[in-house]
C-alpha atoms as a PDB file:
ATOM      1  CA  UNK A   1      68.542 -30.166  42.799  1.00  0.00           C
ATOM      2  CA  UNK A   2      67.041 -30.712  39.583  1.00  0.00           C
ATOM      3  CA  UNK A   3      71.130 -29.547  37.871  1.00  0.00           C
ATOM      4  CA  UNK A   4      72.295 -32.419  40.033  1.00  0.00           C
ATOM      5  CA  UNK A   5      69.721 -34.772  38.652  1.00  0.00           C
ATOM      6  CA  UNK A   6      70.944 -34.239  35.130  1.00  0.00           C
ATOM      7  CA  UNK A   7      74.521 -34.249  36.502  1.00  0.00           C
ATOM      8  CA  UNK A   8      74.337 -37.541  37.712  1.00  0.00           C
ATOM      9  CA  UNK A   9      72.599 -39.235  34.660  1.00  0.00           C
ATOM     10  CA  UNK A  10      75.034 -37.582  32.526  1.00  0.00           C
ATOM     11  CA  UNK A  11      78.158 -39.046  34.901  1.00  0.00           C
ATOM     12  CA  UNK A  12      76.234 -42.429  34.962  1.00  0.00           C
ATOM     13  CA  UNK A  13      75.844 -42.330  31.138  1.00  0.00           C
ATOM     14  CA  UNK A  14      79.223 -41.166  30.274  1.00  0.00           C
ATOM     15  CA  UNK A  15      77.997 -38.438  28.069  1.00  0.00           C
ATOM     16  CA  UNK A  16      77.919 -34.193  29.170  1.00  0.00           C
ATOM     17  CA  UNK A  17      74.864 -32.253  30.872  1.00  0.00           C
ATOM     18  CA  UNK A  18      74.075 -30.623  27.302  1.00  0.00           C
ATOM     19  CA  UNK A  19      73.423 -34.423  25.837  1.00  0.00           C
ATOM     20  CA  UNK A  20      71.414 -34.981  28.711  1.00  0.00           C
ATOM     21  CA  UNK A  21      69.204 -31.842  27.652  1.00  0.00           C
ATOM     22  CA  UNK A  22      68.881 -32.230  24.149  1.00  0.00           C
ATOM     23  CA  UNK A  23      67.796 -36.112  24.546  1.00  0.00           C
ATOM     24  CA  UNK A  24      65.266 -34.646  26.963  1.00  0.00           C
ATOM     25  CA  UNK A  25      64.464 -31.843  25.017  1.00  0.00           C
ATOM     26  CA  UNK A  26      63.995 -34.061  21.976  1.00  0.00           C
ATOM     27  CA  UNK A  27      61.632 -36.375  23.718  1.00  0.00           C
ATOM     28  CA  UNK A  28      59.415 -33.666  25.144  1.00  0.00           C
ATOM     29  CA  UNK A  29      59.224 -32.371  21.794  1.00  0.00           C
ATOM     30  CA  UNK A  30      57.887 -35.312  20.489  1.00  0.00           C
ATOM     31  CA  UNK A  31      55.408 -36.245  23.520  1.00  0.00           C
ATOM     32  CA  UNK A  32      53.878 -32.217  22.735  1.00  0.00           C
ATOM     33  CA  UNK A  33      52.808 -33.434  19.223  1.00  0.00           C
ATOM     34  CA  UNK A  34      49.991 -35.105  20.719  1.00  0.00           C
ATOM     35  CA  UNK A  35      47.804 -32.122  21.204  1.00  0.00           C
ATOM     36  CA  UNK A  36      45.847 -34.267  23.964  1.00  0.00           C
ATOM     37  CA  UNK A  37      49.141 -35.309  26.132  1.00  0.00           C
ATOM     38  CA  UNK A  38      49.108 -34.701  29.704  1.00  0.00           C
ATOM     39  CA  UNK A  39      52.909 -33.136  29.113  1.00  0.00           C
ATOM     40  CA  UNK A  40      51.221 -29.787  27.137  1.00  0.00           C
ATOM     41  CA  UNK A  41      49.662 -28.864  30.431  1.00  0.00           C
ATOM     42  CA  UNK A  42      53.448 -28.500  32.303  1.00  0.00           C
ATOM     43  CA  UNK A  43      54.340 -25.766  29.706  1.00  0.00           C
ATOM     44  CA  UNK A  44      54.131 -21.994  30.468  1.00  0.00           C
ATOM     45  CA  UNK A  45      52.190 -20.014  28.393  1.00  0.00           C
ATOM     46  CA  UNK A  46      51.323 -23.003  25.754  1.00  0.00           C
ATOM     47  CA  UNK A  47      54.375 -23.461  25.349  1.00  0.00           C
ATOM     48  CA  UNK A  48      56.617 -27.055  25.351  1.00  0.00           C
ATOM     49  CA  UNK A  49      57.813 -27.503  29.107  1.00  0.00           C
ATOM     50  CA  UNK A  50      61.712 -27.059  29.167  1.00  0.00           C
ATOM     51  CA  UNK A  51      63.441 -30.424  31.153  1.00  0.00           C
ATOM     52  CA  UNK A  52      63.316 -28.190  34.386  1.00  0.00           C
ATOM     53  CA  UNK A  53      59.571 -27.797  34.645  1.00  0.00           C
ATOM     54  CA  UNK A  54      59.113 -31.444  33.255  1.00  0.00           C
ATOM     55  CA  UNK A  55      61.568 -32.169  36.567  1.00  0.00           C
ATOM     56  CA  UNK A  56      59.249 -29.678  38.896  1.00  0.00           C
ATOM     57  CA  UNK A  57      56.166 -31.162  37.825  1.00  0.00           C
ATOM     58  CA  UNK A  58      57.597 -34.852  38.370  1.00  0.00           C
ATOM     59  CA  UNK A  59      59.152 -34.420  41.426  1.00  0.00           C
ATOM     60  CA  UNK A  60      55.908 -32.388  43.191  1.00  0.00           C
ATOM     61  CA  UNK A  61      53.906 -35.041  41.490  1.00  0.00           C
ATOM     62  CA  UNK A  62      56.091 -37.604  43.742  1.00  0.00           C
ATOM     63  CA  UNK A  63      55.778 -35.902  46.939  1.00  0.00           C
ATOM     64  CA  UNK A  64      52.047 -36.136  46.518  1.00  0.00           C
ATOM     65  CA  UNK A  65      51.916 -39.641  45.859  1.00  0.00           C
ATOM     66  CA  UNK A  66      54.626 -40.126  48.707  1.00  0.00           C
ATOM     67  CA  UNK A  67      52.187 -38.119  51.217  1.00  0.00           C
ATOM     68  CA  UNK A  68      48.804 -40.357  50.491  1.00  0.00           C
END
């Protein structure tokens, strides 16, 4: 599910899957810089979140909101 989302913004955007990542990629990066952003607690380990756990943590964050 998640492949398909990046699938379809890359078809809607005109651009491949891989652009898709590395624009994602680049702006996770630079939301992790703040040592205080909520993004730094998606990440495994410490580490920065890859776009698939971003996507997880987004969509399970939706079907909470969508069940209150």
């Amino acid at each position: 599910m998640k492949k398909d989302i990046f699938k379809e913004v890359a078809r809607k955007n005109g651009v491949t899957e891989e652009e898709v990542r590395s624009e994602i990629e680049k702006s996770i990066a630079e939301a992790c810089k703040d040592p205080n952003a909520p993004i730094n607690k998606i990440g495994k380990n410490g580490k920065v979140p890859t776009p698939e756990e971003v996507m997880e943590h987004v969509l399970k964050e939706l079907a909470k909101a969508n069940m209150s």
